[in-house]
Protein backbone atom coordinates (compact mmCIF):
# COMPACT_ATOMS: atom_id res chain seq x y z
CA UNK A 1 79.76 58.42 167.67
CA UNK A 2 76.22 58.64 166.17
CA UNK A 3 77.94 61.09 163.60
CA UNK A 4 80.63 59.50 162.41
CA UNK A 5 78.64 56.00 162.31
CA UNK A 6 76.25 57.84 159.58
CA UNK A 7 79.28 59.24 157.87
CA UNK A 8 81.10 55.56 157.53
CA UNK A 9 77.47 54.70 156.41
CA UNK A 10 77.16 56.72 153.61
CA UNK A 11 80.71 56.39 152.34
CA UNK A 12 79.80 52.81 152.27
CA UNK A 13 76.51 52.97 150.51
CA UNK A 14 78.17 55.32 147.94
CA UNK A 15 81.33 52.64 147.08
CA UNK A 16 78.28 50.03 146.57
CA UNK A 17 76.11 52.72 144.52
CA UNK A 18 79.69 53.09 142.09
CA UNK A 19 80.31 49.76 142.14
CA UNK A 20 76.93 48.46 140.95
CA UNK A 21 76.78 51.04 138.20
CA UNK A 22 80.55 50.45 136.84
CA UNK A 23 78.98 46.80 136.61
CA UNK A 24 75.66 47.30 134.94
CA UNK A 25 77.62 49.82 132.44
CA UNK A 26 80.44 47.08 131.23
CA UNK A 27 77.89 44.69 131.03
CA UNK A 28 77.36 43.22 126.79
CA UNK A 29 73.94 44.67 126.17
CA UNK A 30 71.68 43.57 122.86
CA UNK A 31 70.96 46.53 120.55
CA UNK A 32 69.20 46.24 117.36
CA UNK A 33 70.80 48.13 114.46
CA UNK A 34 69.16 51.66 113.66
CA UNK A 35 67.34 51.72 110.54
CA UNK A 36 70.01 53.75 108.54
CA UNK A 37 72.46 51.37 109.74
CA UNK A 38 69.96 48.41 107.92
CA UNK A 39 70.02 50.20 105.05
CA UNK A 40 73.65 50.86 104.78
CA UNK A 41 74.25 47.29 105.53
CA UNK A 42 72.17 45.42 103.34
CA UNK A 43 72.99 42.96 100.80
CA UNK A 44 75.79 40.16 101.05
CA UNK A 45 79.48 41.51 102.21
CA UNK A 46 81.88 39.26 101.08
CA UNK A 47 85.15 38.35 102.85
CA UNK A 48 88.66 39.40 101.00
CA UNK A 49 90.17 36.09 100.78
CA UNK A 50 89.78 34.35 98.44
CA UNK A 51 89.52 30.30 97.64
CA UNK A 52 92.13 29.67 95.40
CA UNK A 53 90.39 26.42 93.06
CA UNK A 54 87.05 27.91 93.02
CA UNK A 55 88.19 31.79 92.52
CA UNK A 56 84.98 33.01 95.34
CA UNK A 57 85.41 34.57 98.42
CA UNK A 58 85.81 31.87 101.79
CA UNK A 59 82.46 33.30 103.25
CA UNK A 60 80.06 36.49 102.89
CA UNK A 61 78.39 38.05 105.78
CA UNK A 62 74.41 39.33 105.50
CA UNK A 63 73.92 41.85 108.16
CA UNK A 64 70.02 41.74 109.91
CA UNK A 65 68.55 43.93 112.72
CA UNK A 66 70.09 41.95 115.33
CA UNK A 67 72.45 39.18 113.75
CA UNK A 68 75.69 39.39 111.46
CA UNK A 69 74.75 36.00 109.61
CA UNK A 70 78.07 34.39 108.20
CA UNK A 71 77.66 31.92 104.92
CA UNK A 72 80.75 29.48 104.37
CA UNK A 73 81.70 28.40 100.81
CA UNK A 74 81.38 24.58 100.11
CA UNK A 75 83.56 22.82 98.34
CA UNK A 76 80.96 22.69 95.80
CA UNK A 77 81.32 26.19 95.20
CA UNK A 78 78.15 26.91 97.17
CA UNK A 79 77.60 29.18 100.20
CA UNK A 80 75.79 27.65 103.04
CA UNK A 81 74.72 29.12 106.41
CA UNK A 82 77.51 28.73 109.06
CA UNK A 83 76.75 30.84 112.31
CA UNK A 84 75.68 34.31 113.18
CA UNK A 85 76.86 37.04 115.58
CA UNK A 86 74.96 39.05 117.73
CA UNK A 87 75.11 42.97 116.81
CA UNK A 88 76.22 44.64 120.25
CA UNK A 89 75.96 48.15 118.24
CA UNK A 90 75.91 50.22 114.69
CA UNK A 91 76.82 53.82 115.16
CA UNK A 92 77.46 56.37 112.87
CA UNK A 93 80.99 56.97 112.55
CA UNK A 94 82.33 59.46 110.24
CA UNK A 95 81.28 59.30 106.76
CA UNK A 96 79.96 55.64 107.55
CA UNK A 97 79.33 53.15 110.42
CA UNK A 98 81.34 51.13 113.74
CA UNK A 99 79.60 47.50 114.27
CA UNK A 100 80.20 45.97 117.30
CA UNK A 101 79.58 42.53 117.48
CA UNK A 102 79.82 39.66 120.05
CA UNK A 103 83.43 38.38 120.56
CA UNK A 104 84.90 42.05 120.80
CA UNK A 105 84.52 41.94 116.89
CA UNK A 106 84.60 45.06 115.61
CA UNK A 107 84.25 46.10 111.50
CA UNK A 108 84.51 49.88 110.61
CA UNK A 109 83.48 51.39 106.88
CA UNK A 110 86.95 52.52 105.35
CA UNK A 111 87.90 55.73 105.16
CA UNK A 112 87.91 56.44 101.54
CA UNK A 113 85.58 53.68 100.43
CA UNK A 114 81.93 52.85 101.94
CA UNK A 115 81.87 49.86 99.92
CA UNK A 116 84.37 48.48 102.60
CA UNK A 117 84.04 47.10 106.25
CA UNK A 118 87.46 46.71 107.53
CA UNK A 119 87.87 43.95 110.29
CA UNK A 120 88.79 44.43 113.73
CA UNK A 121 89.08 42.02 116.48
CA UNK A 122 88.92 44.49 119.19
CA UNK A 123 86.06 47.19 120.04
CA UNK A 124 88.88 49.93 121.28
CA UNK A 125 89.91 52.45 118.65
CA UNK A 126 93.12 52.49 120.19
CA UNK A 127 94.21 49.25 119.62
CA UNK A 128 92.81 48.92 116.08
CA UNK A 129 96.66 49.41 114.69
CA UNK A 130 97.82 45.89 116.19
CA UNK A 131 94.07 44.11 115.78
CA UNK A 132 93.46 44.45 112.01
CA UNK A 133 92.10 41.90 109.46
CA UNK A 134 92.94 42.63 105.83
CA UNK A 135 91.81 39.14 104.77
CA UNK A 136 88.69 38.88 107.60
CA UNK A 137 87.70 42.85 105.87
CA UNK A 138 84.51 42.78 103.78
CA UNK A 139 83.55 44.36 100.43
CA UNK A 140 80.58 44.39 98.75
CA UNK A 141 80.28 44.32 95.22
């Protein structure tokens, strides 16, 4: 009895062991962006629609350590700060970079042109087919 009590035991202890670390590694974590990924990234992205009267992009995104900071354009024809986005992750990909960002947000350099993040709203590769954004893709010029 003693036997199979310490067998049930550590079957049990093992199913919690799994189960906590399945948790802990689906959990969002913070991660700053790598320095290469900083450089790569800097300077205003703008969005690829456009706004028809004033002939400017709808909004451009700056890209920090942490933060995707998104400016709106005014009907003034000025940008202004509207909200930022945590950076989940910035990985080398390829011939450029993956950003994750909060939301499941996901914007990938294009293949043929590093001068392009193209928009995702999903973090799985798989499913980046159905979840593409021409107009929410960024340039930067």
């Amino acid at each position: 009895m003693k036997k199979s009590m310490r067998t049930f035991l550590a079957i049990v202890c093992c199913l919690m062991l799994s189960v906590a670390a399945v948790g802990a590694t689906s959990r969002l974590v913070h991660a700053d962006t790598g320095k290469a990924a900083v450089k790569f990234l800097k300077g205003k992205w703008y969005c690829a629609s456009i706004h028809g009267e004033l002939g400017k992009s709808n909004y451009y995104v700056k890209f920090t350590k942490k933060y995707a900071k998104y400016y709106d354009l005014n009907p003034n024809g000025k940008y202004k700060y509207s909200h930022k986005s945590k950076i989940i992750s910035a990985k080398k990909s390829g011939n450029g970079y993956l950003i994750k960002l909060a939301g499941k947000i996901c914007y990938k350099t294009a293949k043929d042109d590093k001068n392009i993040l193209e928009y995702y709203e999903t973090w799985k590769p798989s499913e980046f087919a159905t979840h593409y954004s021409g107009s929410s893709s960024l340039s930067r010029w």
